[in-house]
C-alpha atoms as a PDB file:
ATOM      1  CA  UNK A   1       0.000   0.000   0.000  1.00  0.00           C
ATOM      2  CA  UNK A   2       2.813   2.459   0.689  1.00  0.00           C
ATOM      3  CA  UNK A   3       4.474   2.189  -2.184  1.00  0.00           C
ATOM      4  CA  UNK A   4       0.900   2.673  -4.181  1.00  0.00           C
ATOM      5  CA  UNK A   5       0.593   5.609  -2.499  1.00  0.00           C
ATOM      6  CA  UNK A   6       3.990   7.321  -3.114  1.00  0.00           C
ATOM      7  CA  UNK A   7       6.186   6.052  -0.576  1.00  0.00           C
ATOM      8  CA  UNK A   8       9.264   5.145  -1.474  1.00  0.00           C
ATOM      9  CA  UNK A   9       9.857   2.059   1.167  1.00  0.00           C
ATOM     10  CA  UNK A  10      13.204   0.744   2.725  1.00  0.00           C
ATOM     11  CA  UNK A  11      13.649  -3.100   2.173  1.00  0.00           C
ATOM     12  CA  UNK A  12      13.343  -4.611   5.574  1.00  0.00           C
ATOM     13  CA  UNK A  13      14.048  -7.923   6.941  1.00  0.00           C
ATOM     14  CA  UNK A  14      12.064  -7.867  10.216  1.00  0.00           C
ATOM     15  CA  UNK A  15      11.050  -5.828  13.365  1.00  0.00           C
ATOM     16  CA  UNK A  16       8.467  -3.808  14.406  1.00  0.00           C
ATOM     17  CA  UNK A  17       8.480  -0.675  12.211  1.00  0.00           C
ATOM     18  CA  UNK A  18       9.042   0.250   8.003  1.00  0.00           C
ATOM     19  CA  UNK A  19      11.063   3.372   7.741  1.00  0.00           C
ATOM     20  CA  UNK A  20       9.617   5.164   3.970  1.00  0.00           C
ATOM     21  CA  UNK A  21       9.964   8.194   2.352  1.00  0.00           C
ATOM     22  CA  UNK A  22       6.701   9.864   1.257  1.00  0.00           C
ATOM     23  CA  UNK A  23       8.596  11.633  -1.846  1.00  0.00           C
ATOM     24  CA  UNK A  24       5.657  12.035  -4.150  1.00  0.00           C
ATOM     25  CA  UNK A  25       4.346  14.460  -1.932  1.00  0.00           C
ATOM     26  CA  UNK A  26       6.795  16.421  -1.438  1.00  0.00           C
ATOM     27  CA  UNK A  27       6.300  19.869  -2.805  1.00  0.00           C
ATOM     28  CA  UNK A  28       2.516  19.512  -3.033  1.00  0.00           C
ATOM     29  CA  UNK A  29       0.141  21.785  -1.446  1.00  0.00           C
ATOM     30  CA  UNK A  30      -2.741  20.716   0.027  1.00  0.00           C
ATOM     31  CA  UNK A  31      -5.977  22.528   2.171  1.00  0.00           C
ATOM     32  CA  UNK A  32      -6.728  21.359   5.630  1.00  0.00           C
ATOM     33  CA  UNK A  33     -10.648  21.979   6.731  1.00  0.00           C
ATOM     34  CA  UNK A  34     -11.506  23.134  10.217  1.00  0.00           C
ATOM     35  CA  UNK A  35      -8.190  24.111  11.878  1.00  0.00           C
ATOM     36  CA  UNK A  36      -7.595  27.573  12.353  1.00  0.00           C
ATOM     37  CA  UNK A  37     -11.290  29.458  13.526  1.00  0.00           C
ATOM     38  CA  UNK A  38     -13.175  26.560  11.452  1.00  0.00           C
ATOM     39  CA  UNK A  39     -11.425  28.156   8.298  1.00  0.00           C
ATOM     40  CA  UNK A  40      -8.963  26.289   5.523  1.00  0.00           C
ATOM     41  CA  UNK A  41      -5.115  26.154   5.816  1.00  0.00           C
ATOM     42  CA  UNK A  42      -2.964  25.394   2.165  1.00  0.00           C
ATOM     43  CA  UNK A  43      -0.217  23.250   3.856  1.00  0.00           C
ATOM     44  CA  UNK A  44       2.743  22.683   0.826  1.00  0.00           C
ATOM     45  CA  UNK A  45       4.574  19.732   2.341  1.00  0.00           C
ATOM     46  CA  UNK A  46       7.723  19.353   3.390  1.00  0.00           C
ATOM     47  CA  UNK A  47       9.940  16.657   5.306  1.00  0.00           C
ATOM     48  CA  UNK A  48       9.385  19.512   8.125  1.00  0.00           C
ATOM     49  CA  UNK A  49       5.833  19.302   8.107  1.00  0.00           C
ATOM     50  CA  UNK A  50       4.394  15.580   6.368  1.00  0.00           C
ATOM     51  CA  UNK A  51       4.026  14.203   9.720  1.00  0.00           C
ATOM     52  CA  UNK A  52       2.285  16.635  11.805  1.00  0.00           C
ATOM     53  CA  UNK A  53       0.027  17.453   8.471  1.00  0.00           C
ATOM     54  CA  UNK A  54      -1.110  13.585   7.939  1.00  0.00           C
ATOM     55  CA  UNK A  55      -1.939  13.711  11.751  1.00  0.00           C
ATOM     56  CA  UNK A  56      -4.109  16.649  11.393  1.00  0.00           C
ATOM     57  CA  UNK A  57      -5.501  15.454   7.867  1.00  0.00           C
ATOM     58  CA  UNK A  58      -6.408  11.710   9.134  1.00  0.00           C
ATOM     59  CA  UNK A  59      -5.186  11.465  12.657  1.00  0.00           C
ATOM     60  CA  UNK A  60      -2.468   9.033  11.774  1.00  0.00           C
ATOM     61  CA  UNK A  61       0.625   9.200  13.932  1.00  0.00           C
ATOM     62  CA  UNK A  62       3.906   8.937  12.479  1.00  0.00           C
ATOM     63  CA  UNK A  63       7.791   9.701  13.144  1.00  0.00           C
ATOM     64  CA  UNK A  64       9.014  12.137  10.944  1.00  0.00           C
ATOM     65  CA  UNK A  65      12.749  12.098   9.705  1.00  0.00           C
ATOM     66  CA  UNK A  66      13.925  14.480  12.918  1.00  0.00           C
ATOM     67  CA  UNK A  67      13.081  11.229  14.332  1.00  0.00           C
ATOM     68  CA  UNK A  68      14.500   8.876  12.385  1.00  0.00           C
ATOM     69  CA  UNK A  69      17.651  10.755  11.312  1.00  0.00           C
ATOM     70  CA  UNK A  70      17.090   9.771   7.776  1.00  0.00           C
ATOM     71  CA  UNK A  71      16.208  13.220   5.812  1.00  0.00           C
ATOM     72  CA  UNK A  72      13.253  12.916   4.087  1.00  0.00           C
ATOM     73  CA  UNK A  73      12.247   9.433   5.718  1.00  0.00           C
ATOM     74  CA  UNK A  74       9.356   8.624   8.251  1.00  0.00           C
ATOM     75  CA  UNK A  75       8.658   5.723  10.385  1.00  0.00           C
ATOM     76  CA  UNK A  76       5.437   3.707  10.347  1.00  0.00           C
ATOM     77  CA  UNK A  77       4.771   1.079  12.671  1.00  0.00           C
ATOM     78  CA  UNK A  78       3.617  -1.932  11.627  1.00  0.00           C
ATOM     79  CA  UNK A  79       3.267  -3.804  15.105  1.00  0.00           C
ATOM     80  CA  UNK A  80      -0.307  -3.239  15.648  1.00  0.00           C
ATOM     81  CA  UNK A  81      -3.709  -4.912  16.155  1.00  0.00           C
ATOM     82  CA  UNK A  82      -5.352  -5.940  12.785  1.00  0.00           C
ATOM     83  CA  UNK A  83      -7.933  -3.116  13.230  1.00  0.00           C
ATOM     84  CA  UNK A  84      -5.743  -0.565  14.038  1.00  0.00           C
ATOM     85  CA  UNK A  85      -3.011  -1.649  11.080  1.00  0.00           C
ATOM     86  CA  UNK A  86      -6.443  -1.464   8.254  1.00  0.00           C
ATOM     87  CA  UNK A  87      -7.133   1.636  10.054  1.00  0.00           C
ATOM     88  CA  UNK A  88      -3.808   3.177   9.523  1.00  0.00           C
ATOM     89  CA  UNK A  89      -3.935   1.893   5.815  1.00  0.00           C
ATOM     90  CA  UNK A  90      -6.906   3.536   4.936  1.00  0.00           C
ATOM     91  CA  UNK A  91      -5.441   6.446   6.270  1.00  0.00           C
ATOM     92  CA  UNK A  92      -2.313   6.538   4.061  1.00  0.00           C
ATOM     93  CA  UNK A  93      -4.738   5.768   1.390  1.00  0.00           C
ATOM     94  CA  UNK A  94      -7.231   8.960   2.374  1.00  0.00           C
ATOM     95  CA  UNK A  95      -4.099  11.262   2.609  1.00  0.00           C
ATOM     96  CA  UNK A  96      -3.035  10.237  -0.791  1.00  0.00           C
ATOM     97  CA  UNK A  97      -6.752  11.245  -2.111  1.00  0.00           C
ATOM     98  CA  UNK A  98      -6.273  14.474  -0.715  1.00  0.00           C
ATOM     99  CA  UNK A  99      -2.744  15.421  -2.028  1.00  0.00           C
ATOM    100  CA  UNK A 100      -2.622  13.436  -5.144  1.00  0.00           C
ATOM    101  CA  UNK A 101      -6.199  12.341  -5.813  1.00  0.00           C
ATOM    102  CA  UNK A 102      -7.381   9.176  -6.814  1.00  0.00           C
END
């Protein structure tokens, strides 16, 4: 799914996380609904700003690359209950709607 949705994803050969780099959406702008005074923010997206902008655009938690020390790479868990692993899919799916469309 990550990679369907413009993440460029690290091979891995185990654990508990996938470390990716959501390049295709870098540089794109997209409008948030409802933050500041029930008004629309334009957000263009940077590795500064993809994480805290997917958690305000689908309420997905991730670890940016300030985290990771990997410019430009995020971390995703992947050790989660089945529910909350679709849930988090559908997310990255939604996200990629709303930046890149369908």
């Amino acid at each position: 799914t990550l990679g369907h949705c413009g993440w460029n994803v690290l091979e891995c050969y185990g654990g508990v996380s996938v470390m990716a780099e959501p390049s295709a959406y870098f540089g794109k702008s997209v409008t948030l609904n409802g933050l500041e005074d029930n008004g629309s923010t334009n957000v263009m997206l940077s590795q500064s700003n993809i994480r805290e902008t997917i958690l305000k655009a689908t309420g997905l938690c991730i670890n940016s690359s300030s985290w990771t020390g990997v410019p430009g790479y995020c971390r995703l868990t992947v050790a989660l209950q089945e529910a909350e692993f679709e849930s988090a899919l559908r997310s990255i799916m939604h996200f990629k709607e709303l930046v890149l469309g369908k």
